[in-house]
C-alpha atoms as a PDB file:
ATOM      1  CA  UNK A   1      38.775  63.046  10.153  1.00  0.00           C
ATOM      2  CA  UNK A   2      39.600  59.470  10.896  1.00  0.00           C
ATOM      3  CA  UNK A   3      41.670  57.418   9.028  1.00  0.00           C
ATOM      4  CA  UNK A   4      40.434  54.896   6.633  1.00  0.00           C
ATOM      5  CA  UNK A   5      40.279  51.388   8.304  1.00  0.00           C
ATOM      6  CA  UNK A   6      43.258  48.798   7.431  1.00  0.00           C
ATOM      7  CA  UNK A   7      42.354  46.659   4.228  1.00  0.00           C
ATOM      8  CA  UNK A   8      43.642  43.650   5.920  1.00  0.00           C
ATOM      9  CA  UNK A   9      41.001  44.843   9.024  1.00  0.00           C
ATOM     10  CA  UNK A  10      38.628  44.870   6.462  1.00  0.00           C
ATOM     11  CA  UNK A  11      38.979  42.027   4.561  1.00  0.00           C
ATOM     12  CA  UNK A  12      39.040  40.139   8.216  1.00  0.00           C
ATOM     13  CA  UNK A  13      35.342  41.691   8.445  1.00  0.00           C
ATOM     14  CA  UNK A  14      34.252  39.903   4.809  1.00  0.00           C
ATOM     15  CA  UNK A  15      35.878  37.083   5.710  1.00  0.00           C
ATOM     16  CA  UNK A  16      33.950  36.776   8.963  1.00  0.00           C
ATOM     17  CA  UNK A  17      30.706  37.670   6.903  1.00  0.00           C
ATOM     18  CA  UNK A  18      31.148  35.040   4.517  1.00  0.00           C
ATOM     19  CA  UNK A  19      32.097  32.284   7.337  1.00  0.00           C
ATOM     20  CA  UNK A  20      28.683  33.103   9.173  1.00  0.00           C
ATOM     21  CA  UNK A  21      26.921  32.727   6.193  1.00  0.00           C
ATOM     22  CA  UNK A  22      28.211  29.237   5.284  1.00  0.00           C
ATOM     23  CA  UNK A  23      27.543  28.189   9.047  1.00  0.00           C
ATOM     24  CA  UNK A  24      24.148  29.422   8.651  1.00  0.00           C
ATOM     25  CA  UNK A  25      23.540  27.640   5.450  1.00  0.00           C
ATOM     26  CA  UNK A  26      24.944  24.765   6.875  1.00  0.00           C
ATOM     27  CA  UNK A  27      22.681  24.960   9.945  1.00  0.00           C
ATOM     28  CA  UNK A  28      19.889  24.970   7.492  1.00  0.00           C
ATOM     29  CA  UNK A  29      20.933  22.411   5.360  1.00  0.00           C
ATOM     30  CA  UNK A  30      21.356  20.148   8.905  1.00  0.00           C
ATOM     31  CA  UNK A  31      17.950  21.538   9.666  1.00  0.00           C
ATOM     32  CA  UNK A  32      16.118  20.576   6.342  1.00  0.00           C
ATOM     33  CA  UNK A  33      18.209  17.334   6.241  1.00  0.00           C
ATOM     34  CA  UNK A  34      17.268  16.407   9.867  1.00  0.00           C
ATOM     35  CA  UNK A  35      13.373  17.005   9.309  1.00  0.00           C
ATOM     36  CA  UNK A  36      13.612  14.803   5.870  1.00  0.00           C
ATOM     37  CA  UNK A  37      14.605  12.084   7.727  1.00  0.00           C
ATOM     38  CA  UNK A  38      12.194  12.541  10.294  1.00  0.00           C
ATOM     39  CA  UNK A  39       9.702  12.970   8.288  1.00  0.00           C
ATOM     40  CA  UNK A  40      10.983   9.766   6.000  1.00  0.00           C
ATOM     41  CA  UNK A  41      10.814   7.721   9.517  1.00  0.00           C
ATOM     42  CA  UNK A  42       7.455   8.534  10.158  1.00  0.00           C
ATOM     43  CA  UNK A  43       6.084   7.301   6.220  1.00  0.00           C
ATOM     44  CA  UNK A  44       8.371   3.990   6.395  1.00  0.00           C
ATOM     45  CA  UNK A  45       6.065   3.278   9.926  1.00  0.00           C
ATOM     46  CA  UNK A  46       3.339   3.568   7.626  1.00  0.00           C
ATOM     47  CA  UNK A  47       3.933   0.187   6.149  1.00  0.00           C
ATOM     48  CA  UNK A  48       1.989  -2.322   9.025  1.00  0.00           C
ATOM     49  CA  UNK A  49      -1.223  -0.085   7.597  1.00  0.00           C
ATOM     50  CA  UNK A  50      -0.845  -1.620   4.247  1.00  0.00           C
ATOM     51  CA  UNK A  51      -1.504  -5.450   6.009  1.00  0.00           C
ATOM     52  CA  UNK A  52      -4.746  -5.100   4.558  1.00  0.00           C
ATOM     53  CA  UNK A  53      -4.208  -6.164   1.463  1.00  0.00           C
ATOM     54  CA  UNK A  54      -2.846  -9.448   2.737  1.00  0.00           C
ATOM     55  CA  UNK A  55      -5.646 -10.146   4.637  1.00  0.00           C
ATOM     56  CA  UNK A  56      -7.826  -9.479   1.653  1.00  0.00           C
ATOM     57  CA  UNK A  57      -5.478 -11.128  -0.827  1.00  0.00           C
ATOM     58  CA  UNK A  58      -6.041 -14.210   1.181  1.00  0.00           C
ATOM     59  CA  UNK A  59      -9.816 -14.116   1.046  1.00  0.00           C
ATOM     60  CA  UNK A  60      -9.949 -13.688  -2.258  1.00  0.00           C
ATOM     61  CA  UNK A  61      -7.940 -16.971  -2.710  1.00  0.00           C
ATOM     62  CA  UNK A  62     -10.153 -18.934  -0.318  1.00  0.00           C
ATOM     63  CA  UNK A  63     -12.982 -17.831  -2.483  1.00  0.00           C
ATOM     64  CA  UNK A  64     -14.113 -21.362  -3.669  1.00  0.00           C
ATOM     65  CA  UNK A  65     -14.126 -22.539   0.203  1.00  0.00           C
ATOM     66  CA  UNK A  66     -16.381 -20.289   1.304  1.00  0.00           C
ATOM     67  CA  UNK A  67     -19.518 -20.287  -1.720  1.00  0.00           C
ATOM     68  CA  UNK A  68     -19.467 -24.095  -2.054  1.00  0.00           C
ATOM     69  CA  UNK A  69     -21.869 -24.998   0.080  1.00  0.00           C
ATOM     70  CA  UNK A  70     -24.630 -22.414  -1.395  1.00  0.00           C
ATOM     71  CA  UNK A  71     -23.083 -23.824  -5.307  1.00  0.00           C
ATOM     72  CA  UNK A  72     -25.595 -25.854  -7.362  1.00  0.00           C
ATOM     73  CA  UNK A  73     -23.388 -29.009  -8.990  1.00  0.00           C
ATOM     74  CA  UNK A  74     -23.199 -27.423 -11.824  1.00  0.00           C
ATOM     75  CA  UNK A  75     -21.872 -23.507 -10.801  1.00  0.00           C
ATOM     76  CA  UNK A  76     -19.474 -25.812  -8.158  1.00  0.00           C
ATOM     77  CA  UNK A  77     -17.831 -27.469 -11.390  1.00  0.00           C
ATOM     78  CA  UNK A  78     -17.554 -23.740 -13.202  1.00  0.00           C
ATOM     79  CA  UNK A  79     -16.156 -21.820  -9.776  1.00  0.00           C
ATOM     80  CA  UNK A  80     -13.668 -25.025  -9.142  1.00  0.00           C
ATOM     81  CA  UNK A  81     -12.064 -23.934 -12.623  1.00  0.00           C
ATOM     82  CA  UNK A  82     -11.440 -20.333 -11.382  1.00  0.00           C
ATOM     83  CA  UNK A  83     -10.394 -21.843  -8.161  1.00  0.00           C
ATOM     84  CA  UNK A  84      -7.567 -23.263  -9.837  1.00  0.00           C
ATOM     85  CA  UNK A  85      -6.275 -19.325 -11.677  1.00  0.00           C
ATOM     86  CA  UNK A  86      -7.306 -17.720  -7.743  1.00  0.00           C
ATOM     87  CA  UNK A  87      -4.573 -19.859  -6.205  1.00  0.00           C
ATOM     88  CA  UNK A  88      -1.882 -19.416  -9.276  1.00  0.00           C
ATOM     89  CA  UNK A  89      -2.162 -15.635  -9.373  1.00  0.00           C
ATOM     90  CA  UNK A  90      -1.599 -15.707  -5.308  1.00  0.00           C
ATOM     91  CA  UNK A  91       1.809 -15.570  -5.160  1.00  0.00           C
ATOM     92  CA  UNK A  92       2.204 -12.671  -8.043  1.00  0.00           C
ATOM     93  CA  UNK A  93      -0.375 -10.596  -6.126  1.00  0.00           C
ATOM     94  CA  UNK A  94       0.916 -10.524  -2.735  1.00  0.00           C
ATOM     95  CA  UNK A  95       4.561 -10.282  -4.315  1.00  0.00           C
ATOM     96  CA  UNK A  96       3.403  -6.335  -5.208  1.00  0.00           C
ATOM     97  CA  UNK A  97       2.533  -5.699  -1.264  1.00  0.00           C
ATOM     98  CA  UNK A  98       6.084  -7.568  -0.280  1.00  0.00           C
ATOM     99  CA  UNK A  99       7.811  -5.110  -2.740  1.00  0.00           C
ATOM    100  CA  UNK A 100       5.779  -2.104  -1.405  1.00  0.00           C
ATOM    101  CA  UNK A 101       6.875  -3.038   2.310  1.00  0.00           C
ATOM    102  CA  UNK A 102      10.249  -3.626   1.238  1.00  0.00           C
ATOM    103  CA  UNK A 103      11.115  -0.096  -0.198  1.00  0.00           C
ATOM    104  CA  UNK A 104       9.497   1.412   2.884  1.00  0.00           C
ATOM    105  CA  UNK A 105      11.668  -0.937   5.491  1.00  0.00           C
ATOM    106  CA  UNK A 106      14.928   0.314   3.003  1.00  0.00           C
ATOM    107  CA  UNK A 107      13.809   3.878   3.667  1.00  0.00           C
ATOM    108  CA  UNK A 108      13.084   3.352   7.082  1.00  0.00           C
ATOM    109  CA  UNK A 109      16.664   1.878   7.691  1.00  0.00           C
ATOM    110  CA  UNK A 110      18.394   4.552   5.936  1.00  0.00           C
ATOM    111  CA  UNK A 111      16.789   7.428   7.813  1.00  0.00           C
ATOM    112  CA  UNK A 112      17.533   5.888  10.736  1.00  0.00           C
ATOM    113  CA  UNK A 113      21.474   5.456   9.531  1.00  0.00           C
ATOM    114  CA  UNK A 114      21.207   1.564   9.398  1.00  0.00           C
ATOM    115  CA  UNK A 115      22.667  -0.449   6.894  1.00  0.00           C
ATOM    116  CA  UNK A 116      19.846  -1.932   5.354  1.00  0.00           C
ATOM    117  CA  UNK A 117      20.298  -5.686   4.712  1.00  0.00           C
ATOM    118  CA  UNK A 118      18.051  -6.373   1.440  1.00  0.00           C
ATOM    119  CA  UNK A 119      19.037  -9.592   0.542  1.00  0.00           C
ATOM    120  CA  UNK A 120      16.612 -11.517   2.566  1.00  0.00           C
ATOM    121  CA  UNK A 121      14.125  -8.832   1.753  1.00  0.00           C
ATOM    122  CA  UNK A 122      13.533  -8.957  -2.005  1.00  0.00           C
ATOM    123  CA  UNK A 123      14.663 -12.206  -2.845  1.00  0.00           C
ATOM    124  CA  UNK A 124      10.706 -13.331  -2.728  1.00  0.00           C
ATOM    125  CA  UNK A 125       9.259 -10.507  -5.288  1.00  0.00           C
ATOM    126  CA  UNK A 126      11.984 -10.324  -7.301  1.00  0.00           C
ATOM    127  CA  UNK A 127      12.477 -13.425  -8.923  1.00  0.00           C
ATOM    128  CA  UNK A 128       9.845 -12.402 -11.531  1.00  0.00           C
ATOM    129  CA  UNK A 129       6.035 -12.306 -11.467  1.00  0.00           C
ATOM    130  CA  UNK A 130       3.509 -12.213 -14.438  1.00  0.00           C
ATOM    131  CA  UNK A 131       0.714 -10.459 -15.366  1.00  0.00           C
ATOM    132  CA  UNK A 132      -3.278 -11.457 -14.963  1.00  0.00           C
ATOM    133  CA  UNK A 133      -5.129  -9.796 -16.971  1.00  0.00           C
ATOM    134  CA  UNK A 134      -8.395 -10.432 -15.029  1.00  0.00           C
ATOM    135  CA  UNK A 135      -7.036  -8.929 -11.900  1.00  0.00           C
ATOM    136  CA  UNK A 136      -5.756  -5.787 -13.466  1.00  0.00           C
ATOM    137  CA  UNK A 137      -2.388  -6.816 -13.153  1.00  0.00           C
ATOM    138  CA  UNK A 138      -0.812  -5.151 -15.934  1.00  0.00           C
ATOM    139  CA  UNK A 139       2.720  -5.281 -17.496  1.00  0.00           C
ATOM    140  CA  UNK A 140       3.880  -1.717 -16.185  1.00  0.00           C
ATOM    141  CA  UNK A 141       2.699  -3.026 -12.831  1.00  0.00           C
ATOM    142  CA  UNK A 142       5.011  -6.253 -12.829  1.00  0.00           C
ATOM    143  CA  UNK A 143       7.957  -4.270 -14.334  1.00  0.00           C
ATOM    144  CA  UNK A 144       7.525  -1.566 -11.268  1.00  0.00           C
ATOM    145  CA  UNK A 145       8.147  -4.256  -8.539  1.00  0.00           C
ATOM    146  CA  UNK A 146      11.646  -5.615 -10.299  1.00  0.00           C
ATOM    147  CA  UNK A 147      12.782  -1.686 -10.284  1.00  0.00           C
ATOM    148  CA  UNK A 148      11.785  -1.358  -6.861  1.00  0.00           C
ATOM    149  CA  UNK A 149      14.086  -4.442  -5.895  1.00  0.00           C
ATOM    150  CA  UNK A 150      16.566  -2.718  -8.488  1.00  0.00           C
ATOM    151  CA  UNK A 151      16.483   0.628  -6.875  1.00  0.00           C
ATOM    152  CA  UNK A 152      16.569  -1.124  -2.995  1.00  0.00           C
ATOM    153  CA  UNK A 153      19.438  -3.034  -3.733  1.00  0.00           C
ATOM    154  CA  UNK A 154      21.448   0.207  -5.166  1.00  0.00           C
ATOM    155  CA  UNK A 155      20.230   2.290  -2.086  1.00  0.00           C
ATOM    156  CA  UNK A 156      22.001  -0.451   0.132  1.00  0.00           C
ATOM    157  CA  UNK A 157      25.407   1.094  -1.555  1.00  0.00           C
ATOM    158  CA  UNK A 158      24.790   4.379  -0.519  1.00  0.00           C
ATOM    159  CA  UNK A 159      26.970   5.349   2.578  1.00  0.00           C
ATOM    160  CA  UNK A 160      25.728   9.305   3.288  1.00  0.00           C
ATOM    161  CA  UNK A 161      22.725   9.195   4.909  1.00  0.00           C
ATOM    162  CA  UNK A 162      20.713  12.060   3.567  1.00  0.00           C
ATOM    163  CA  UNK A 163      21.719  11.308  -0.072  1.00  0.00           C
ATOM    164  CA  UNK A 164      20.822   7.862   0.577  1.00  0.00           C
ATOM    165  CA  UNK A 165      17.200   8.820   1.276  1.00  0.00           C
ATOM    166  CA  UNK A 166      16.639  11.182  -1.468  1.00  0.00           C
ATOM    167  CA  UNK A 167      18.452   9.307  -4.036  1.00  0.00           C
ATOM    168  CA  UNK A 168      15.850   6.643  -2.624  1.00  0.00           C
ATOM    169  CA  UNK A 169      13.071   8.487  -2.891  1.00  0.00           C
ATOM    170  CA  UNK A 170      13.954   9.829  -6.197  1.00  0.00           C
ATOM    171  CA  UNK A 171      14.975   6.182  -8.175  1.00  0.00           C
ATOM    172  CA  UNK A 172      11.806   4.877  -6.029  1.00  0.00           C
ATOM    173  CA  UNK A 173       8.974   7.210  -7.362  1.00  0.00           C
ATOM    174  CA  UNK A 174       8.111   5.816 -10.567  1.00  0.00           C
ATOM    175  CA  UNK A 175       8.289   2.474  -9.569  1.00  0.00           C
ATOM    176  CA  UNK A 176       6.410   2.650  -6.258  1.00  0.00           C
ATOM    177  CA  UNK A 177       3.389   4.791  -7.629  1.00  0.00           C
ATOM    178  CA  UNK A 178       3.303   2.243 -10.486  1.00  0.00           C
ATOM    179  CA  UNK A 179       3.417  -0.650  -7.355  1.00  0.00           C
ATOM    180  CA  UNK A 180       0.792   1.369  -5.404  1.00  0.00           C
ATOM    181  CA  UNK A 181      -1.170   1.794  -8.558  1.00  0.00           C
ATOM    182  CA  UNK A 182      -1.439  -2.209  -8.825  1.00  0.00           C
ATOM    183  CA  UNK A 183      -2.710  -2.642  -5.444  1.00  0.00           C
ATOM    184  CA  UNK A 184      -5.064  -0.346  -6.095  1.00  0.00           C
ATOM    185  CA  UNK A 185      -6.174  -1.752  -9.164  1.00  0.00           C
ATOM    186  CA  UNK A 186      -6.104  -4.995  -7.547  1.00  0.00           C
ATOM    187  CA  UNK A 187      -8.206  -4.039  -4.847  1.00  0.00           C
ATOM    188  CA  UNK A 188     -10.546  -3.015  -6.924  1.00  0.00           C
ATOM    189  CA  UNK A 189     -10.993  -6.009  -8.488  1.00  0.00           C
ATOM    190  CA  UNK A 190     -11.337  -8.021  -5.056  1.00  0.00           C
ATOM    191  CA  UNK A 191     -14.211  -5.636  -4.173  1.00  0.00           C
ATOM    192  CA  UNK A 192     -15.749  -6.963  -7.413  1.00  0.00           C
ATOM    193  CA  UNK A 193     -15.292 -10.550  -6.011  1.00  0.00           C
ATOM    194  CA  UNK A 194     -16.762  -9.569  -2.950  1.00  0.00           C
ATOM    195  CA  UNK A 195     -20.026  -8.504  -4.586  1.00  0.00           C
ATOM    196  CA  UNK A 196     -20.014 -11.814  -6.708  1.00  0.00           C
ATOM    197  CA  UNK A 197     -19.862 -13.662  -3.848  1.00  0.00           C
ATOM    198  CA  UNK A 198     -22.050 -11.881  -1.565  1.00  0.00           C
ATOM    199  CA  UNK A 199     -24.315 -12.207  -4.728  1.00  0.00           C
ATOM    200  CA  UNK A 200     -24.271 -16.084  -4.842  1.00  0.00           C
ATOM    201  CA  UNK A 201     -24.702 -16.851  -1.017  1.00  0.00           C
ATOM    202  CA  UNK A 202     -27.310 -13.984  -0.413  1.00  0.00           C
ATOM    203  CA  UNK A 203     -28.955 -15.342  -3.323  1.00  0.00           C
ATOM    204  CA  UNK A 204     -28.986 -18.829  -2.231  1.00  0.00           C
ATOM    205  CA  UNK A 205     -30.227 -18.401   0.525  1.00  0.00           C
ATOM    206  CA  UNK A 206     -33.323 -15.806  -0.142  1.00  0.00           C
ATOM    207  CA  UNK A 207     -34.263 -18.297  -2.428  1.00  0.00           C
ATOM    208  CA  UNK A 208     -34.637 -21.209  -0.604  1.00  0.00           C
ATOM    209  CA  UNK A 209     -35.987 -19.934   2.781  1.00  0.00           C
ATOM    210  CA  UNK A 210     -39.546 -19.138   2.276  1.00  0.00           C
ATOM    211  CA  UNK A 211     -39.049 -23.039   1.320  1.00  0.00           C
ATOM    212  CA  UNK A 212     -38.301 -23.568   5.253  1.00  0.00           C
ATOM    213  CA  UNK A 213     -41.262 -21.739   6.245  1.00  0.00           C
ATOM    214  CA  UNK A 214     -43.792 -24.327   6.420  1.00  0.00           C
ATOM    215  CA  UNK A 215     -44.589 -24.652  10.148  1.00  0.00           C
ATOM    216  CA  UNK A 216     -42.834 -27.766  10.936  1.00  0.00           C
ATOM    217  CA  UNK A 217     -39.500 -26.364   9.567  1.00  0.00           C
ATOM    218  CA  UNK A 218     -39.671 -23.206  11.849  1.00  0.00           C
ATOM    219  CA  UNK A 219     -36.873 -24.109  13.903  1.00  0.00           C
ATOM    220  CA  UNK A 220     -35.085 -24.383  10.529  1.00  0.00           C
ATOM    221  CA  UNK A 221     -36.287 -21.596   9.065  1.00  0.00           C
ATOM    222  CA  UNK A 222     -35.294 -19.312  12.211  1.00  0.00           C
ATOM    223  CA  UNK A 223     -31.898 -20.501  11.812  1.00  0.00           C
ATOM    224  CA  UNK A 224     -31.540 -20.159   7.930  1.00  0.00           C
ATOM    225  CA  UNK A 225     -32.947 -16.225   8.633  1.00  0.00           C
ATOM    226  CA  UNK A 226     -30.115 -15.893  11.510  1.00  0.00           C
ATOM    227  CA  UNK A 227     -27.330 -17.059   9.522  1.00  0.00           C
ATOM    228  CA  UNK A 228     -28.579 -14.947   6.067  1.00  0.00           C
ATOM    229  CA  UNK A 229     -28.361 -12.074   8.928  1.00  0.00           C
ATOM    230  CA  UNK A 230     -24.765 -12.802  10.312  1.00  0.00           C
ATOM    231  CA  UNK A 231     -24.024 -13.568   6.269  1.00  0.00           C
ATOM    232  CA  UNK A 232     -25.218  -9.737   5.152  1.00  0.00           C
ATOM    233  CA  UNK A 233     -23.569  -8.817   8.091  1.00  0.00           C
ATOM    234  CA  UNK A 234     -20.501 -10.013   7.589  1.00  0.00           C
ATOM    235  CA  UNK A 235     -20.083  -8.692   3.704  1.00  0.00           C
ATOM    236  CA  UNK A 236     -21.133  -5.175   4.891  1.00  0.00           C
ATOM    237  CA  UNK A 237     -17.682  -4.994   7.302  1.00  0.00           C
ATOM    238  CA  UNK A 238     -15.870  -6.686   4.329  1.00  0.00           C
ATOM    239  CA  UNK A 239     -16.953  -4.107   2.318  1.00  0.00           C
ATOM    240  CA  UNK A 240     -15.607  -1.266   4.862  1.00  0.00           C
ATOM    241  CA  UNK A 241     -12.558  -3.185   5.239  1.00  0.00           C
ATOM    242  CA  UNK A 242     -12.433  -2.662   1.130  1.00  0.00           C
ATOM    243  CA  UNK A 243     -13.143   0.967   1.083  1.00  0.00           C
ATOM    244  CA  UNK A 244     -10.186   1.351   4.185  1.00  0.00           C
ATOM    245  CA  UNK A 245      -7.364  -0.380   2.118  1.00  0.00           C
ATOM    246  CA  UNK A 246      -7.808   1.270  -1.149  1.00  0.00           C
ATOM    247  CA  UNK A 247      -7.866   4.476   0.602  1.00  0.00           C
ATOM    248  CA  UNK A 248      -5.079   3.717   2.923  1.00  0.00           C
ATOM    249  CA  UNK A 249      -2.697   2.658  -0.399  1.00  0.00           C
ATOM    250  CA  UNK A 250      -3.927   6.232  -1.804  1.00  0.00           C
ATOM    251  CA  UNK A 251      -2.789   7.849   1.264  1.00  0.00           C
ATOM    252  CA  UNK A 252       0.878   6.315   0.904  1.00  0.00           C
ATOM    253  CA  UNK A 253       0.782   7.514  -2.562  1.00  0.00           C
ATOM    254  CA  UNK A 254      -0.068  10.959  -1.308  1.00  0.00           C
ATOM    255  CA  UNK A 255       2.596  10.734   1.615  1.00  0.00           C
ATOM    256  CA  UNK A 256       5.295   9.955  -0.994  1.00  0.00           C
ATOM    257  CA  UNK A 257       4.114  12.251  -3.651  1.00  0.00           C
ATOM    258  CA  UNK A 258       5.077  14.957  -0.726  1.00  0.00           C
ATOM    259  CA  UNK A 259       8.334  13.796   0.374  1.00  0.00           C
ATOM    260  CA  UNK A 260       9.596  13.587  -3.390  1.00  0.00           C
ATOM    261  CA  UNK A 261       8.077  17.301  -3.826  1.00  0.00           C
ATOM    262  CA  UNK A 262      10.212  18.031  -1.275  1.00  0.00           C
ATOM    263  CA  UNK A 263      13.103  17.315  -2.723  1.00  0.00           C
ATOM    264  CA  UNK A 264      12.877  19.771  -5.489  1.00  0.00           C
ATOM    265  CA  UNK A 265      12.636  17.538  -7.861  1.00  0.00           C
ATOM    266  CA  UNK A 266      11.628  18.182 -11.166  1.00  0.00           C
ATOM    267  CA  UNK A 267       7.734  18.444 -11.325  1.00  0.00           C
ATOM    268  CA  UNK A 268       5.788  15.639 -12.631  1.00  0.00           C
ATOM    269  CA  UNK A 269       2.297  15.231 -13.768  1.00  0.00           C
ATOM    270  CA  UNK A 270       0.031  14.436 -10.528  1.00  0.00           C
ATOM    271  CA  UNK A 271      -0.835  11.625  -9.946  1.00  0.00           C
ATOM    272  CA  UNK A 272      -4.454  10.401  -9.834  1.00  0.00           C
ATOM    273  CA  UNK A 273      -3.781   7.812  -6.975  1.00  0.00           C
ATOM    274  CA  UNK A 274      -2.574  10.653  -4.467  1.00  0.00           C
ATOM    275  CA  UNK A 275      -5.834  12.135  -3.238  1.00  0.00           C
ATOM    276  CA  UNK A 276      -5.981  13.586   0.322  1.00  0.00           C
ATOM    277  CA  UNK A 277      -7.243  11.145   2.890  1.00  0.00           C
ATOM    278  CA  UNK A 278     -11.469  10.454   2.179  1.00  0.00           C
ATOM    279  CA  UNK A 279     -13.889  10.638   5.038  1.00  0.00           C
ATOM    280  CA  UNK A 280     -14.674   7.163   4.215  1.00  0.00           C
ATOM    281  CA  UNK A 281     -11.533   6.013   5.378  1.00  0.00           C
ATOM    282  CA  UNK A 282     -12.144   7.107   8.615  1.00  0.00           C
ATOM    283  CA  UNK A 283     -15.654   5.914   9.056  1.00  0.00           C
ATOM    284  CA  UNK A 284     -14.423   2.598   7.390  1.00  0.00           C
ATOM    285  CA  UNK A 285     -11.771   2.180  10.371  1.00  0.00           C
ATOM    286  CA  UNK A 286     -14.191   2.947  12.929  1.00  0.00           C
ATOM    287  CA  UNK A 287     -17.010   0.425  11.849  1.00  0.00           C
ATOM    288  CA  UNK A 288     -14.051  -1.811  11.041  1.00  0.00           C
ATOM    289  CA  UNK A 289     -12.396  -1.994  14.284  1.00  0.00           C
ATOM    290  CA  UNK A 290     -12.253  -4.927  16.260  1.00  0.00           C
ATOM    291  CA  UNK A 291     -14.701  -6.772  13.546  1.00  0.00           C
ATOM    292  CA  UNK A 292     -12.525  -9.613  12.264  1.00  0.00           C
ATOM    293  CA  UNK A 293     -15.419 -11.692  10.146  1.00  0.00           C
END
């Protein structure tokens, strides 16, 4: 019969079994930590994608310029007036895409271990912006940019990497689907311009063409039909370009939704802005491309 092992041999052995175990774990943890921030790098790149709303931001405030010469005196005098709000609200509603982009860049920097210098960065949204009604622009919306340049500026304290990011992503998810949520909601509301617009010229000008018909106008007629052409044209694209950023700002939503998930955070109710990505949006990018009207 052979002699019972040692306890000291033996308690060597448990000691050994719980050492490989917390090297395991902690080659997990390193594992799960090092795919969040990969994974974290590649949703911060997502931010040039959002330039959209810019683009369309500034259209919407050049409204006026563009429909005045198919206005009648009078309509000139009324659209002037909302010329005037267009060019006030500006600043407030491109102030919700600078946040956006700012959180993202603060993300970006900490998964990639930089110390993120905010300073410059949220100076411009978060002096304070207002609501307009008209727009959309809500209350909840304004008060979700000044806790994203709340929550950016504590991140930038943060020195462990990993914690950084989640305690980012976790301070940032209210604020950012409620910052998402208003570009949505202001998008839709530009698409709503679009059609007014498209309305007035279209209008305007199927009115007074069969006017140019008479046969020696036809050179002018020709060119009145060419240019309603290149008109209808050019509010179909816009229209695309519409449909691509309110899905692509539904597709952030979505992204994030995920990564906080991920964290094993305590559930929360879904959100209606995170659906998966819509066909549309990749039909809209294809008709899209390269079409700059």
């Amino acid at each position: 019969m052979r002699p019972a092992a040692p306890r000291s041999s033996f308690a060597c052995q448990q000691l050994a079994w719980l050492l490989s175990l917390l090297l395991l774990s902690g080659l997990l943890g390193g594992c799960a930590s090092s795919q969040r921030l990969k994974d974290v790098r590649a949703f911060a790149a997502t931010a040039p994608k959002l330039s959209g709303y810019t683009e369309l931001s500034q259209r919407y405030r050049d409204t006026y310029q563009r429909e005045l010469p198919y206005l009648t005196a009078a309509a000139a005098g009324r659209e002037k007036a909302l010329d005037a709000e267009r060019r006030a609200a500006y600043p407030d509603l491109v102030a919700i895409h600078q946040a956006v982009v700012a959180y993202l860049r603060a993300l970006g920097a900490l998964a990639d271990g930089d110390q993120f210098n905010y300073g410059d960065q949220i100076k411009d949204f978060s002096a304070g912006i207002k609501a307009w009604p008209d727009t959309g622009l809500t209350d909840r919306h304004v008060n979700a940019v000044a806790n994203l340049a709340r929550v950016i500026a504590r991140a930038a304290t943060n020195r462990e990497q990993d914690q950084a990011v989640q305690q980012l992503l976790r301070d940032g998810y209210e604020p950012l689907h409620d910052a998402l949520d208003a570009m949505h909601t202001v998008l839709r509301y530009y698409d709503r311009q679009h059609d007014n617009e498209q309305g007035i010229v279209l209008g305007m000008l199927d009115v007074e063409i069969p006017f140019s018909e008479r046969p020696p106008e036809r050179l002018l007629a020709a060119l009145a039909k060419a240019h309603r052409q290149d008109k209808a044209n050019e509010y179909r694209l816009l229209g695309l370009r519409h449909t691509l950023a309110a899905n692509q700002v539904r597709d952030l939503a979505a992204w994030h939704e995920t990564l906080y998930r991920g964290l094993g955070a305590p559930t929360a109710p879904v959100r209606a802005a995170t659906s998966s990505l819509a066909p549309t949006t990749i039909a809209a990018a294809a008709l899209v491309q390269g079409a700059q009207p």
